[in-house]
PDB file of N, CA and C in Angstrom:
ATOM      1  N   UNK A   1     -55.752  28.376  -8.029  1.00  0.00           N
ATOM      2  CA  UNK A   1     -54.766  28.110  -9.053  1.00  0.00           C
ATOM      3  C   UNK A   1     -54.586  26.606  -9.204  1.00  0.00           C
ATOM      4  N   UNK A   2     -54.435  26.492 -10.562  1.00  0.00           N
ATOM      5  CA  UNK A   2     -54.616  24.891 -10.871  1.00  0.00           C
ATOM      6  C   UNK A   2     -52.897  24.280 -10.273  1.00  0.00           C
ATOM      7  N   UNK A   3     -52.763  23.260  -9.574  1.00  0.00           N
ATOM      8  CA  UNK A   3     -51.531  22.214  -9.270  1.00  0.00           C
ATOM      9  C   UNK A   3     -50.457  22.114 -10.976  1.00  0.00           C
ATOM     10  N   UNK A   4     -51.264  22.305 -11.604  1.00  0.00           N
ATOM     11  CA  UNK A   4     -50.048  21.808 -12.691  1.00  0.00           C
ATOM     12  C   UNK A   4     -49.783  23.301 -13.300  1.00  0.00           C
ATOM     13  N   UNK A   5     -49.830  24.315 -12.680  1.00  0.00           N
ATOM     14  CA  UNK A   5     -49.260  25.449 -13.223  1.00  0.00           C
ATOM     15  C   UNK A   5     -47.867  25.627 -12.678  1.00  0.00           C
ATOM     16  N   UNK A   6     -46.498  25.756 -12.995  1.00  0.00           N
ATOM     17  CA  UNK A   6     -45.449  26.082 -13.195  1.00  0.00           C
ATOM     18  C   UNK A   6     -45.044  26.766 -11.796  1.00  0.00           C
ATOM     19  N   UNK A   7     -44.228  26.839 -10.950  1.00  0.00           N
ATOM     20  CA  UNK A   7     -43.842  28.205 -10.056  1.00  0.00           C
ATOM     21  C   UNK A   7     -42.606  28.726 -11.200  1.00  0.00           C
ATOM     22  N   UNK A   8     -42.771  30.009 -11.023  1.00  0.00           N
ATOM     23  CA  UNK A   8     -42.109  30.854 -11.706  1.00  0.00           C
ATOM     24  C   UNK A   8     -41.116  31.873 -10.968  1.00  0.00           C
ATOM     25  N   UNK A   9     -40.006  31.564 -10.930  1.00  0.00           N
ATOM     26  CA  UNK A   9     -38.647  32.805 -10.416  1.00  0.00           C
ATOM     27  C   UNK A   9     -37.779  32.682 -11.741  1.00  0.00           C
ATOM     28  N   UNK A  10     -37.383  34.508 -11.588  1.00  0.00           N
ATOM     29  CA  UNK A  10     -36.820  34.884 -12.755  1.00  0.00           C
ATOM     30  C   UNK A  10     -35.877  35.854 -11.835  1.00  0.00           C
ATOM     31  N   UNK A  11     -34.973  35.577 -12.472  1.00  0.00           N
ATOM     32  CA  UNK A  11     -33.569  36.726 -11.597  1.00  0.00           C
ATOM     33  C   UNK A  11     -33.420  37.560 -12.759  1.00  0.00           C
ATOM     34  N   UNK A  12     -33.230  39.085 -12.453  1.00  0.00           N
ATOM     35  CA  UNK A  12     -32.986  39.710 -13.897  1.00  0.00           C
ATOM     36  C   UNK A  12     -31.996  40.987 -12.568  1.00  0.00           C
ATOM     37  N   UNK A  13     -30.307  40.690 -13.128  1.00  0.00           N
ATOM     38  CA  UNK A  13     -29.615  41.710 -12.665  1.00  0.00           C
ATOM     39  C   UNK A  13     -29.185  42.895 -13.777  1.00  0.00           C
ATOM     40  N   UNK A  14     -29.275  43.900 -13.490  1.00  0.00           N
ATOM     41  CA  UNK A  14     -28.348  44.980 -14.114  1.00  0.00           C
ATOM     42  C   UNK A  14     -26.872  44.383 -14.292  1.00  0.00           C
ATOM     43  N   UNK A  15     -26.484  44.834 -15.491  1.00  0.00           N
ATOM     44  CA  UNK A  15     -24.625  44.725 -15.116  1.00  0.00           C
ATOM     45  C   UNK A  15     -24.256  43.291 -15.312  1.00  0.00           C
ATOM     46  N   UNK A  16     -24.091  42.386 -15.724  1.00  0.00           N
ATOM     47  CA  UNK A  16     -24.033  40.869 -14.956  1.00  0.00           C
ATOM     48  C   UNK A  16     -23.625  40.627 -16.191  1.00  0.00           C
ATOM     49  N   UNK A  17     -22.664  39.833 -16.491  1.00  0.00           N
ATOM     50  CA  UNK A  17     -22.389  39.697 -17.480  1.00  0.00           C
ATOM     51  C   UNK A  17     -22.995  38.100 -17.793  1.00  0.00           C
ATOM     52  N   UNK A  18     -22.727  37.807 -19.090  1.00  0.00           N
ATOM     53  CA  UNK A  18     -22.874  36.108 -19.590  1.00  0.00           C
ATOM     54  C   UNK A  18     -22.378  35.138 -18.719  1.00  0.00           C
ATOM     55  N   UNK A  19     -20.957  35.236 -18.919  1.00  0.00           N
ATOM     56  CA  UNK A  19     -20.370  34.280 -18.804  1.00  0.00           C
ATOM     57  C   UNK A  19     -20.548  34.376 -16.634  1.00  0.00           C
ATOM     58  N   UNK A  20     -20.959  35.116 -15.749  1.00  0.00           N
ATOM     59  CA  UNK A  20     -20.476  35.109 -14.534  1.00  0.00           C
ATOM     60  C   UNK A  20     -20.663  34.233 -14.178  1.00  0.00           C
ATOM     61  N   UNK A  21     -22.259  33.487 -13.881  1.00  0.00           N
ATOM     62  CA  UNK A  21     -22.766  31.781 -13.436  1.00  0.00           C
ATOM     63  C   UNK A  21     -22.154  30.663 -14.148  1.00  0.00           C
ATOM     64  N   UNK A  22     -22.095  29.835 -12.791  1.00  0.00           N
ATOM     65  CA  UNK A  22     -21.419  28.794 -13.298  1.00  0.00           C
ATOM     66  C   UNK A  22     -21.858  28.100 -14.622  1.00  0.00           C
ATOM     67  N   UNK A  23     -23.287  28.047 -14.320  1.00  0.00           N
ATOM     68  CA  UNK A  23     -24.201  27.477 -15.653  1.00  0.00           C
ATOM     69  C   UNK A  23     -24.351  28.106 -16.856  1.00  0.00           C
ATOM     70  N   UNK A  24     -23.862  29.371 -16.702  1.00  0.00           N
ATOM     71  CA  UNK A  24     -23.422  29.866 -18.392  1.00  0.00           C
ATOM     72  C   UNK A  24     -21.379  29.508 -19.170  1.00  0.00           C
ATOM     73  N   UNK A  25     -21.068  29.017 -17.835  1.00  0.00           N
ATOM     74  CA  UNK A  25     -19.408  29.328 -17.791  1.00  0.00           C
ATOM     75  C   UNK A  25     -18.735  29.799 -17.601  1.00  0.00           C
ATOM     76  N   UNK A  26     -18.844  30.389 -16.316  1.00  0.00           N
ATOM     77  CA  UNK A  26     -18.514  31.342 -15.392  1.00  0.00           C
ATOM     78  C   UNK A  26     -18.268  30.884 -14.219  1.00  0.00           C
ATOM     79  N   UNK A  27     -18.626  31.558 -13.008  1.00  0.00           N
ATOM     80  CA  UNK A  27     -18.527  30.769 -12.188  1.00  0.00           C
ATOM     81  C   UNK A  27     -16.933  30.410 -11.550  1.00  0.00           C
ATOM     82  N   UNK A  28     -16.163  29.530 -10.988  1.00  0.00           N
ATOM     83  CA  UNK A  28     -14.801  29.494 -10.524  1.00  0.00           C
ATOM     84  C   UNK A  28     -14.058  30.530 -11.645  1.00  0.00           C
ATOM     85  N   UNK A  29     -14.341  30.429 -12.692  1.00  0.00           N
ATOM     86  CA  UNK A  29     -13.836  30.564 -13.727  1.00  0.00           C
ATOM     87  C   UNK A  29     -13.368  32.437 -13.769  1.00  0.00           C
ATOM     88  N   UNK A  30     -14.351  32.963 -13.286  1.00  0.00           N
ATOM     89  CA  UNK A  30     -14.786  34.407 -12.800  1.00  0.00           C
ATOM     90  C   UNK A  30     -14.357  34.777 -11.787  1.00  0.00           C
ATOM     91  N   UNK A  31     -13.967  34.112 -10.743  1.00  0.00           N
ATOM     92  CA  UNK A  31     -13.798  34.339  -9.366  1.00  0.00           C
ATOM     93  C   UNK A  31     -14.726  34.159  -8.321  1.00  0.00           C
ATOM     94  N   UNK A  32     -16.163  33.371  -8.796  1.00  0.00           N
ATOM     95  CA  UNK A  32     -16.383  33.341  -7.812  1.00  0.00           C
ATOM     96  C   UNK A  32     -17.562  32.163  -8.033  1.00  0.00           C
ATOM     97  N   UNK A  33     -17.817  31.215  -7.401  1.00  0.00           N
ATOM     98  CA  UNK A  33     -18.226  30.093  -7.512  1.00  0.00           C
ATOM     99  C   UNK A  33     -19.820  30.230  -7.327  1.00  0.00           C
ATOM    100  N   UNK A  34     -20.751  29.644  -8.052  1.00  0.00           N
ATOM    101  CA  UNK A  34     -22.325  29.704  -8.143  1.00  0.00           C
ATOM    102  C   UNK A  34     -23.055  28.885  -7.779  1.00  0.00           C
ATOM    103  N   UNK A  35     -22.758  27.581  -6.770  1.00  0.00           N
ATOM    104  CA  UNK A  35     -23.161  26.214  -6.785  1.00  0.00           C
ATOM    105  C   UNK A  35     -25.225  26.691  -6.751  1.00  0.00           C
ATOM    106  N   UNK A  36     -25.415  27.537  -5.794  1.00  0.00           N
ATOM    107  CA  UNK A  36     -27.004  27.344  -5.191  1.00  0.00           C
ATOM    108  C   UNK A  36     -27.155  27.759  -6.648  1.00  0.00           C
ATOM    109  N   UNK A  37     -27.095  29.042  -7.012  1.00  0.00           N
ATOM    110  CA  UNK A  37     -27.660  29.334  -8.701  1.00  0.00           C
ATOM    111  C   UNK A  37     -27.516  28.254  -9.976  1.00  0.00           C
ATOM    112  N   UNK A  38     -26.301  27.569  -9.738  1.00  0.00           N
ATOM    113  CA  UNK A  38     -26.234  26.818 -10.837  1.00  0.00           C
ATOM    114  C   UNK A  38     -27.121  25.773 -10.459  1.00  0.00           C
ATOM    115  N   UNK A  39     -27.371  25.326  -9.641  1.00  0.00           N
ATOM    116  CA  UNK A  39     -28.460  23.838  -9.133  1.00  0.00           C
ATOM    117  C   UNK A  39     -30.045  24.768  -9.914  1.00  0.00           C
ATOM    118  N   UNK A  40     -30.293  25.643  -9.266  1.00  0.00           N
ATOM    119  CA  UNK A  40     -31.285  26.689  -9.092  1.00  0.00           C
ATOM    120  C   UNK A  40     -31.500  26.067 -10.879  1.00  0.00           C
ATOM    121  N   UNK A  41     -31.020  26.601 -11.651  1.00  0.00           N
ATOM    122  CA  UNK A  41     -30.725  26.405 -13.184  1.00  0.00           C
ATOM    123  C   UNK A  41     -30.871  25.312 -13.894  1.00  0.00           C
ATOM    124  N   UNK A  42     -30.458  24.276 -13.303  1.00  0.00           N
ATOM    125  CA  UNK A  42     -30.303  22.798 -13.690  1.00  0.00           C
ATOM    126  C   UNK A  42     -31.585  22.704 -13.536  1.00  0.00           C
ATOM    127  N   UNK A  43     -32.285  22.755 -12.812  1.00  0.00           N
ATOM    128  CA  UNK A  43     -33.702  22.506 -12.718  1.00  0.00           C
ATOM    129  C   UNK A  43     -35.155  23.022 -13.440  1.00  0.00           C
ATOM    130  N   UNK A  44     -34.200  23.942 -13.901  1.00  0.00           N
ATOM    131  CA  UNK A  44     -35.654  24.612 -15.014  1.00  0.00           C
ATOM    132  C   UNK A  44     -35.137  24.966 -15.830  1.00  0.00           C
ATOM    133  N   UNK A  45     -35.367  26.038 -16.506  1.00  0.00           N
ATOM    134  CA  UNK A  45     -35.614  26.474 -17.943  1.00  0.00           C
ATOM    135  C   UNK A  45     -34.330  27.753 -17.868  1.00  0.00           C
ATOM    136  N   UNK A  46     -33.184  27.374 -18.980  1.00  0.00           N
ATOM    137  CA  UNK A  46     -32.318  28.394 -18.619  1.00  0.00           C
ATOM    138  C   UNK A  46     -32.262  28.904 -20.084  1.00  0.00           C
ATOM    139  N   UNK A  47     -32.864  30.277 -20.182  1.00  0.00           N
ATOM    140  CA  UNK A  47     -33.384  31.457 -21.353  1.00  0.00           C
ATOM    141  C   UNK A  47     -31.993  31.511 -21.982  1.00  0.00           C
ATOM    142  N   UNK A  48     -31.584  31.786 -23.179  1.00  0.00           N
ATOM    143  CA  UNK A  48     -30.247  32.032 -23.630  1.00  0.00           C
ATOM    144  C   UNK A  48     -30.041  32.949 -24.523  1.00  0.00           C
ATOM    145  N   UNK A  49     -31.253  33.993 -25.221  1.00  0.00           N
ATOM    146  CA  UNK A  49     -31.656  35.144 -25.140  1.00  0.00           C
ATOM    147  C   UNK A  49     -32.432  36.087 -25.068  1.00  0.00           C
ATOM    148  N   UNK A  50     -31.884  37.613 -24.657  1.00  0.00           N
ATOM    149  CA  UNK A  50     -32.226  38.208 -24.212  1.00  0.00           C
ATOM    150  C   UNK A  50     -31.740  39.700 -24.986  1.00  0.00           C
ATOM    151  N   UNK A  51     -32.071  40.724 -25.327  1.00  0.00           N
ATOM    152  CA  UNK A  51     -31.120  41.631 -25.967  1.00  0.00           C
ATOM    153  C   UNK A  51     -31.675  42.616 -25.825  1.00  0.00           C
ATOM    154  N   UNK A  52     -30.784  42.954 -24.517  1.00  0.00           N
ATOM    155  CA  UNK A  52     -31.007  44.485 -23.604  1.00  0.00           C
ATOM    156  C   UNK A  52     -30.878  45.369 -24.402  1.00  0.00           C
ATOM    157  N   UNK A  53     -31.302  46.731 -23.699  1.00  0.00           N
ATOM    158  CA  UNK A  53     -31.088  48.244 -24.277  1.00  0.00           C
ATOM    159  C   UNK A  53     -30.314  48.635 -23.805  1.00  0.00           C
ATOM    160  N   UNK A  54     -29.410  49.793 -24.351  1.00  0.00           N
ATOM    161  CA  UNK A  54     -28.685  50.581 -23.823  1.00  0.00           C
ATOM    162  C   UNK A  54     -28.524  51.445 -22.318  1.00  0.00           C
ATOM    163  N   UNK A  55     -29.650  51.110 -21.904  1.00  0.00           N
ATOM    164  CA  UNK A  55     -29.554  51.185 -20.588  1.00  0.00           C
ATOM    165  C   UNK A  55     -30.224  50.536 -19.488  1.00  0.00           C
ATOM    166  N   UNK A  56     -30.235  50.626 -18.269  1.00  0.00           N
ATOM    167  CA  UNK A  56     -31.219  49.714 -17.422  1.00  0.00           C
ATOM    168  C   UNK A  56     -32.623  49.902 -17.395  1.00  0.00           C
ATOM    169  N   UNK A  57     -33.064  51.493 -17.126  1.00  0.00           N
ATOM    170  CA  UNK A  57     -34.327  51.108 -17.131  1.00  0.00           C
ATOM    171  C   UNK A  57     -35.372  50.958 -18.784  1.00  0.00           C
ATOM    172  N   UNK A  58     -34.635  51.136 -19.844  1.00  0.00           N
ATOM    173  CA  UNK A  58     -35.226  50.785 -20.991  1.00  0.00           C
ATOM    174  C   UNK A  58     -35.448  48.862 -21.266  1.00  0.00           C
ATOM    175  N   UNK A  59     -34.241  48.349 -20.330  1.00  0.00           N
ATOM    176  CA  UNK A  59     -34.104  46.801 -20.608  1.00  0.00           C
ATOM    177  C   UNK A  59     -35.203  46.344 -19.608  1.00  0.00           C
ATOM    178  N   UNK A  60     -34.996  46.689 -18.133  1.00  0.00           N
ATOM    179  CA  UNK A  60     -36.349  46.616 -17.299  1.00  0.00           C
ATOM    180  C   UNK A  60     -37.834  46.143 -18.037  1.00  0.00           C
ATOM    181  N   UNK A  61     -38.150  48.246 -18.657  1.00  0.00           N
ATOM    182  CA  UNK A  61     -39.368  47.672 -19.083  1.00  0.00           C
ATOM    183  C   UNK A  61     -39.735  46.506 -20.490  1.00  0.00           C
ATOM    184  N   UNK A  62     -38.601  46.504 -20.784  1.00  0.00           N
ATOM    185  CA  UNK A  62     -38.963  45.443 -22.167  1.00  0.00           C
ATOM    186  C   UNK A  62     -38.954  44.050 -21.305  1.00  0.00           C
ATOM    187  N   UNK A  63     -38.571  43.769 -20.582  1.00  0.00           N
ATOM    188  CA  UNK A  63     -38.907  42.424 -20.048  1.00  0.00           C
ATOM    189  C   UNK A  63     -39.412  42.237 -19.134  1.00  0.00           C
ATOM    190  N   UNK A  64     -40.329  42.954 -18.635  1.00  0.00           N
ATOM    191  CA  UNK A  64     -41.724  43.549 -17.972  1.00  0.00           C
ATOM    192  C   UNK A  64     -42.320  43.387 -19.054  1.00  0.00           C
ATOM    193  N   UNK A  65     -42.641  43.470 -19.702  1.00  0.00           N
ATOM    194  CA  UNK A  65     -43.820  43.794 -21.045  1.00  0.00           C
ATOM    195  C   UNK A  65     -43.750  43.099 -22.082  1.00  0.00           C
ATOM    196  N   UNK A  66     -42.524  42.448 -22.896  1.00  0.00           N
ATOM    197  CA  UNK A  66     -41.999  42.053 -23.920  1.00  0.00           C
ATOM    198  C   UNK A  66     -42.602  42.981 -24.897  1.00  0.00           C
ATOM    199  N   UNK A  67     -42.315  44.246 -24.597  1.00  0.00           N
ATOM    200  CA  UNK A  67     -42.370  44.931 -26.091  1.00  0.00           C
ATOM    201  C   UNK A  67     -40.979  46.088 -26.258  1.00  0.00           C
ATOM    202  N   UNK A  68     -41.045  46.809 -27.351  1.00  0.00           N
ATOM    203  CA  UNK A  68     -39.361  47.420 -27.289  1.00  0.00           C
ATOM    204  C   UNK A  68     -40.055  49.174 -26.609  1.00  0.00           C
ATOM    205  N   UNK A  69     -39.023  49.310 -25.098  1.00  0.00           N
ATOM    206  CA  UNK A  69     -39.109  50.334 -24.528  1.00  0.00           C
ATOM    207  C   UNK A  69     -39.391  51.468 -25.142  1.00  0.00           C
ATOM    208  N   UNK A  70     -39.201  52.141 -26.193  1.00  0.00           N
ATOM    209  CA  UNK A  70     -39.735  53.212 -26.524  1.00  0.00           C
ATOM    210  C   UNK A  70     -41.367  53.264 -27.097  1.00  0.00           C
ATOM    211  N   UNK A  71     -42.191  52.044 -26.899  1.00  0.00           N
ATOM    212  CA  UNK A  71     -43.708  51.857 -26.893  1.00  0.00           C
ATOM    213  C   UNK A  71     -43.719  52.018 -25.633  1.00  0.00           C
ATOM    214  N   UNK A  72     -43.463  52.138 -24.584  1.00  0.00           N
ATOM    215  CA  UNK A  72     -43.681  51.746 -23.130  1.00  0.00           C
ATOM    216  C   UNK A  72     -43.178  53.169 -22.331  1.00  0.00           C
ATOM    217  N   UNK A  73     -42.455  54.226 -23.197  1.00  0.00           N
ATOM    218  CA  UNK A  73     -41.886  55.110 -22.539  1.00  0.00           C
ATOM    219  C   UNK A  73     -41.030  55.308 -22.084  1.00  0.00           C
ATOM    220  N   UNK A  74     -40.190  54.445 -22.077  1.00  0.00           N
ATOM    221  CA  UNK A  74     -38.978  54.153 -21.047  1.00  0.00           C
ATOM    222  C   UNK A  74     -38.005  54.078 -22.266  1.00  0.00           C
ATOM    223  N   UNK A  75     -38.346  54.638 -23.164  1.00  0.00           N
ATOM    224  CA  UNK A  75     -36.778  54.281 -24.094  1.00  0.00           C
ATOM    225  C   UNK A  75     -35.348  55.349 -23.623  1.00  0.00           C
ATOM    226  N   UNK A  76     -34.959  55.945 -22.554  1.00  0.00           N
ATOM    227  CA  UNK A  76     -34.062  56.157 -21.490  1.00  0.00           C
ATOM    228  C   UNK A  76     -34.388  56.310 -20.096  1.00  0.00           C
ATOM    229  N   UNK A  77     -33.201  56.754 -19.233  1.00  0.00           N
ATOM    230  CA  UNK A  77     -33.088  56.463 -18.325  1.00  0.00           C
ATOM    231  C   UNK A  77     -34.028  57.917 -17.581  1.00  0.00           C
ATOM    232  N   UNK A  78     -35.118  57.716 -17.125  1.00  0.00           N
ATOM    233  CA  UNK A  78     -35.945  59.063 -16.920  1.00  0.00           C
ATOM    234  C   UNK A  78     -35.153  60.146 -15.583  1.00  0.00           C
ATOM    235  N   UNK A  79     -35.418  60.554 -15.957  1.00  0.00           N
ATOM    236  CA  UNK A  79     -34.735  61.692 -14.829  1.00  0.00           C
ATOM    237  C   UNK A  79     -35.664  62.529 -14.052  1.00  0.00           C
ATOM    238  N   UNK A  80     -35.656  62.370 -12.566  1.00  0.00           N
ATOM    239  CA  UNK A  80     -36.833  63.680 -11.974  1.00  0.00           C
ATOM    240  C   UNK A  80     -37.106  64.242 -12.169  1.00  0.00           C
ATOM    241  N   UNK A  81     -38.632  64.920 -11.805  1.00  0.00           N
ATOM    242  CA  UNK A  81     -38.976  65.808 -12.189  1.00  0.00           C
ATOM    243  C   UNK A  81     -39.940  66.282 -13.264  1.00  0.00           C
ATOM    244  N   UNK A  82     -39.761  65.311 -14.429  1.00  0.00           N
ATOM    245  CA  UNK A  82     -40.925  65.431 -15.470  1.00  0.00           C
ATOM    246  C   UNK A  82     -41.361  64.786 -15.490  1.00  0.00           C
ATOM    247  N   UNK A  83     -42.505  64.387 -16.064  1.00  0.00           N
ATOM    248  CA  UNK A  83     -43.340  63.570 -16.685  1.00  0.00           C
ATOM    249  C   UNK A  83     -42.380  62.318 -17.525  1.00  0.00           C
ATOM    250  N   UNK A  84     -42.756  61.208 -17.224  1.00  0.00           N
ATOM    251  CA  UNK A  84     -41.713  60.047 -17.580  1.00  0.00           C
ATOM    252  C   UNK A  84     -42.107  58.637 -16.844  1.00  0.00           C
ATOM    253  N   UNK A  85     -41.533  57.934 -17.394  1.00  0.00           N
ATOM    254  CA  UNK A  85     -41.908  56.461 -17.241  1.00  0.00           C
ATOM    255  C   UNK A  85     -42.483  55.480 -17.919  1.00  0.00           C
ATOM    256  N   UNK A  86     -43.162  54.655 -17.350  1.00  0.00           N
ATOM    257  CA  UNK A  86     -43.782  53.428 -18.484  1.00  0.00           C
ATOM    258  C   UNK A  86     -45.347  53.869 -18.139  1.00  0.00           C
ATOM    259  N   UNK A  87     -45.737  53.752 -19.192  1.00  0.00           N
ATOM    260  CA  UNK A  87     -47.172  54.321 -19.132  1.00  0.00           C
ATOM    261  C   UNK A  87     -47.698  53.850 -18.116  1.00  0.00           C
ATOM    262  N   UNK A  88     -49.163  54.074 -18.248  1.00  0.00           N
ATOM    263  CA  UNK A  88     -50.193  53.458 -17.025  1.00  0.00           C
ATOM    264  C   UNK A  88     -50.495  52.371 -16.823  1.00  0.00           C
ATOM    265  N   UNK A  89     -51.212  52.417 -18.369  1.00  0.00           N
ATOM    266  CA  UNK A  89     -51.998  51.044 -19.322  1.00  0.00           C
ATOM    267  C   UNK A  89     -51.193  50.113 -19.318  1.00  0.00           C
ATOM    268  N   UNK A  90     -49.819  50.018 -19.766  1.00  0.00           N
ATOM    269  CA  UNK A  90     -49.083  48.934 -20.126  1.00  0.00           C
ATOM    270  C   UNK A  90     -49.568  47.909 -19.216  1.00  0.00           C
ATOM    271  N   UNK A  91     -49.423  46.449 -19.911  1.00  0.00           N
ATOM    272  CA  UNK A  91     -49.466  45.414 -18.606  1.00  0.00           C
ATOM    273  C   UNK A  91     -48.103  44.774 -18.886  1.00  0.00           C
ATOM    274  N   UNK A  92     -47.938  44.343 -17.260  1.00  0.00           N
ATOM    275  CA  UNK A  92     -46.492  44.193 -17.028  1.00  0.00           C
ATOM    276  C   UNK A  92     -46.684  42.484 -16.882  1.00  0.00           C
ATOM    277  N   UNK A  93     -45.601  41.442 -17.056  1.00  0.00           N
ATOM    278  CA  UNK A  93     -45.862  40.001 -16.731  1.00  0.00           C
ATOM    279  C   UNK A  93     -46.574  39.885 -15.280  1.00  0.00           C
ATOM    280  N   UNK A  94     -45.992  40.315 -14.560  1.00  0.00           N
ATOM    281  CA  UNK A  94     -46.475  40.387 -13.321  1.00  0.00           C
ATOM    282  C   UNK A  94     -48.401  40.625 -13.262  1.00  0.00           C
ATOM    283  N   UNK A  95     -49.007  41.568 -13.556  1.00  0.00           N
ATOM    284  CA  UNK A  95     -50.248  41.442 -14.209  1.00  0.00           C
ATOM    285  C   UNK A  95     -50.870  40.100 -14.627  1.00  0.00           C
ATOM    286  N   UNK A  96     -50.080  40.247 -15.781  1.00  0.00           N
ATOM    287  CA  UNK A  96     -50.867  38.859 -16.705  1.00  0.00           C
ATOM    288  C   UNK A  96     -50.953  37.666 -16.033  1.00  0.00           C
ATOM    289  N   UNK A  97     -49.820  37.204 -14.826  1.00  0.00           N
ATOM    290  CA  UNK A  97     -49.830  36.074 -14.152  1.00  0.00           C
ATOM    291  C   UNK A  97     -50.903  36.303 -13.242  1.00  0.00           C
ATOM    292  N   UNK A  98     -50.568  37.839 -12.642  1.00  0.00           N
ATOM    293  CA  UNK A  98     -51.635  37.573 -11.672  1.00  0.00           C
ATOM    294  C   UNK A  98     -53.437  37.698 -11.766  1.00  0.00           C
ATOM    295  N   UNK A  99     -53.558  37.793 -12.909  1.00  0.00           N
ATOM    296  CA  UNK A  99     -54.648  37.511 -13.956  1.00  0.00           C
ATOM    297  C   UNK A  99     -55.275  36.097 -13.864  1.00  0.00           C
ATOM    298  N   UNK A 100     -54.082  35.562 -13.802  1.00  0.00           N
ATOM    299  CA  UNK A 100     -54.623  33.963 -13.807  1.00  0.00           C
ATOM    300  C   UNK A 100     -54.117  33.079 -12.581  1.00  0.00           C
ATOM    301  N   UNK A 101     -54.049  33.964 -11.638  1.00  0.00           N
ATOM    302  CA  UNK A 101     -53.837  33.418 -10.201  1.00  0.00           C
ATOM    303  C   UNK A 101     -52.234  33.034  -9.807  1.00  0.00           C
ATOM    304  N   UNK A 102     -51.580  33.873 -10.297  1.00  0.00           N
ATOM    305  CA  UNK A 102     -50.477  33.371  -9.532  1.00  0.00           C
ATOM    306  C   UNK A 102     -50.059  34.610  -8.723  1.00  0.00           C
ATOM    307  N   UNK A 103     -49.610  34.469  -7.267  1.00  0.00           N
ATOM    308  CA  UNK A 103     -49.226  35.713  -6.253  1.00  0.00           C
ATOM    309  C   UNK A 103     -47.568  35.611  -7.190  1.00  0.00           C
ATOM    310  N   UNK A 104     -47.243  37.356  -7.012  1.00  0.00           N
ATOM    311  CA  UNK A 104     -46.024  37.930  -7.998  1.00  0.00           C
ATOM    312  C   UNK A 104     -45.478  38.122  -6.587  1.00  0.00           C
ATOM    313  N   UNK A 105     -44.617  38.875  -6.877  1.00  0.00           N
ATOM    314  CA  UNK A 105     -43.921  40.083  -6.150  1.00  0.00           C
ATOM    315  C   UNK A 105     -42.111  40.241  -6.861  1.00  0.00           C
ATOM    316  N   UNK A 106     -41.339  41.198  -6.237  1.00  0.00           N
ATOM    317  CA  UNK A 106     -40.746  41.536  -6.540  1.00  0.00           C
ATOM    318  C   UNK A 106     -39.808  42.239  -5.686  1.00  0.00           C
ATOM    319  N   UNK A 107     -37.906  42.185  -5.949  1.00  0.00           N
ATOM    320  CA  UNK A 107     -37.798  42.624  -4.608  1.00  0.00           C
ATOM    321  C   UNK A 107     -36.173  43.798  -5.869  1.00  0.00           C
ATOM    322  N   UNK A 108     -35.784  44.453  -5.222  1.00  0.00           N
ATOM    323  CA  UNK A 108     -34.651  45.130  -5.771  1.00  0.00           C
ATOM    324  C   UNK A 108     -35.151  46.335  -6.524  1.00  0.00           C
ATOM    325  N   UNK A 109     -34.606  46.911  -7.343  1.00  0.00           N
ATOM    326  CA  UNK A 109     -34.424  47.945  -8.253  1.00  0.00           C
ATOM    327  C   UNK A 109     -34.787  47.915  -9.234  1.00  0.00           C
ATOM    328  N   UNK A 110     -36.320  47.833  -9.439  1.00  0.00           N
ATOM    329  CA  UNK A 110     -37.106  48.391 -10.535  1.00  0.00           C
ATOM    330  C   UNK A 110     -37.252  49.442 -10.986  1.00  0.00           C
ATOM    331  N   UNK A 111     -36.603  50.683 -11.050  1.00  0.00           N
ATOM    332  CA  UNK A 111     -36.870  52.094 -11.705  1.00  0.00           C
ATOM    333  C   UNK A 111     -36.879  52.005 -13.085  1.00  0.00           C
ATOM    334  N   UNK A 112     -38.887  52.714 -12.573  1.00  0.00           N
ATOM    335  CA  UNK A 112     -39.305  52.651 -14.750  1.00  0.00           C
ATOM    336  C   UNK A 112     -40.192  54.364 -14.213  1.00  0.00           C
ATOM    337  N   UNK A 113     -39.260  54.719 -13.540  1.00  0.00           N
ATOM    338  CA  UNK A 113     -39.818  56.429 -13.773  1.00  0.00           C
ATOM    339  C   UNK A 113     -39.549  57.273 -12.849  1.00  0.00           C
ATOM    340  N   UNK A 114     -40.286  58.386 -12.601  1.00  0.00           N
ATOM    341  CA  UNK A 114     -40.672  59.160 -11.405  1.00  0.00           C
ATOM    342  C   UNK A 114     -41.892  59.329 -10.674  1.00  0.00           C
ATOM    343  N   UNK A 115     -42.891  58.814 -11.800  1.00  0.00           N
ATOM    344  CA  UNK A 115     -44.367  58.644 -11.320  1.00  0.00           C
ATOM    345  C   UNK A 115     -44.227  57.369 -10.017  1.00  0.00           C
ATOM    346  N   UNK A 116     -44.671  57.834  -8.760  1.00  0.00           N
ATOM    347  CA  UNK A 116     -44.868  56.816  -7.707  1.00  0.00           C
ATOM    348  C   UNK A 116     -46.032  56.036  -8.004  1.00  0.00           C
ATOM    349  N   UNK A 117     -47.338  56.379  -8.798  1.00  0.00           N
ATOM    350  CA  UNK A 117     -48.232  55.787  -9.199  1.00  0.00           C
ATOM    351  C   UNK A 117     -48.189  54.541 -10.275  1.00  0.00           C
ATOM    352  N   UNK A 118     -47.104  54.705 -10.962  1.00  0.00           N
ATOM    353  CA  UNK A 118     -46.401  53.472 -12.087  1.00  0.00           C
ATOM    354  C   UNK A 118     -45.467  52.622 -11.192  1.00  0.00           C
TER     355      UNK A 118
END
């Protein structure tokens, strides 16, 4: 991997509103103070939108993929048992980076189905 490629961390919570980080205006303001995140922020690139779906795992896969969840399968929240999730094929960012050499990973609550194979 080439030196002048970017490191890349992206925090993506469920639930979280705008305003909670300090660096959106939040923060003391909220109850509860953000200093490491807001530094974290100051330093790179802070996105200002984003326009989730109606639920979590439909918003998941759209920003996994940048396309709108019901191409991807996931346009609700899948429930056990059937057939469900984000297709096979789809490629996810994670992919495409690691396409061009960058190690991904990922840690928390990704549910985009029931298939253990997706």
């Amino acid at each position: 991997m080439s030196d002048d490629q970017p490191n890349i961390v992206f925090f993506f919570w469920d639930n979280f509103g705008w305003g909670e980080l300090g660096c959106y205006g939040g923060g003391v303001l909220r109850g509860a103070v953000t200093p490491r995140i807001d530094d974290l922020a100051g330093e790179g690139l802070k996105l200002l939108n984003f326009n989730v779906e109606a639920q979590c795992t439909p918003s998941r896969s759209a920003l996994l993929t940048g396309r709108h969840a019901i191409r991807s399968g996931t346009q609700t929240v899948p429930l056990t048992g059937g057939p469900d999730g984000m297709t096979r094929w789809e490629v996810t960012i994670a992919r495409a980076l690691s396409d061009v050499g960058y190690a991904t990973g990922m840690w928390g609550k990704w549910h985009l189905g029931s298939d253990p194979e997706c």
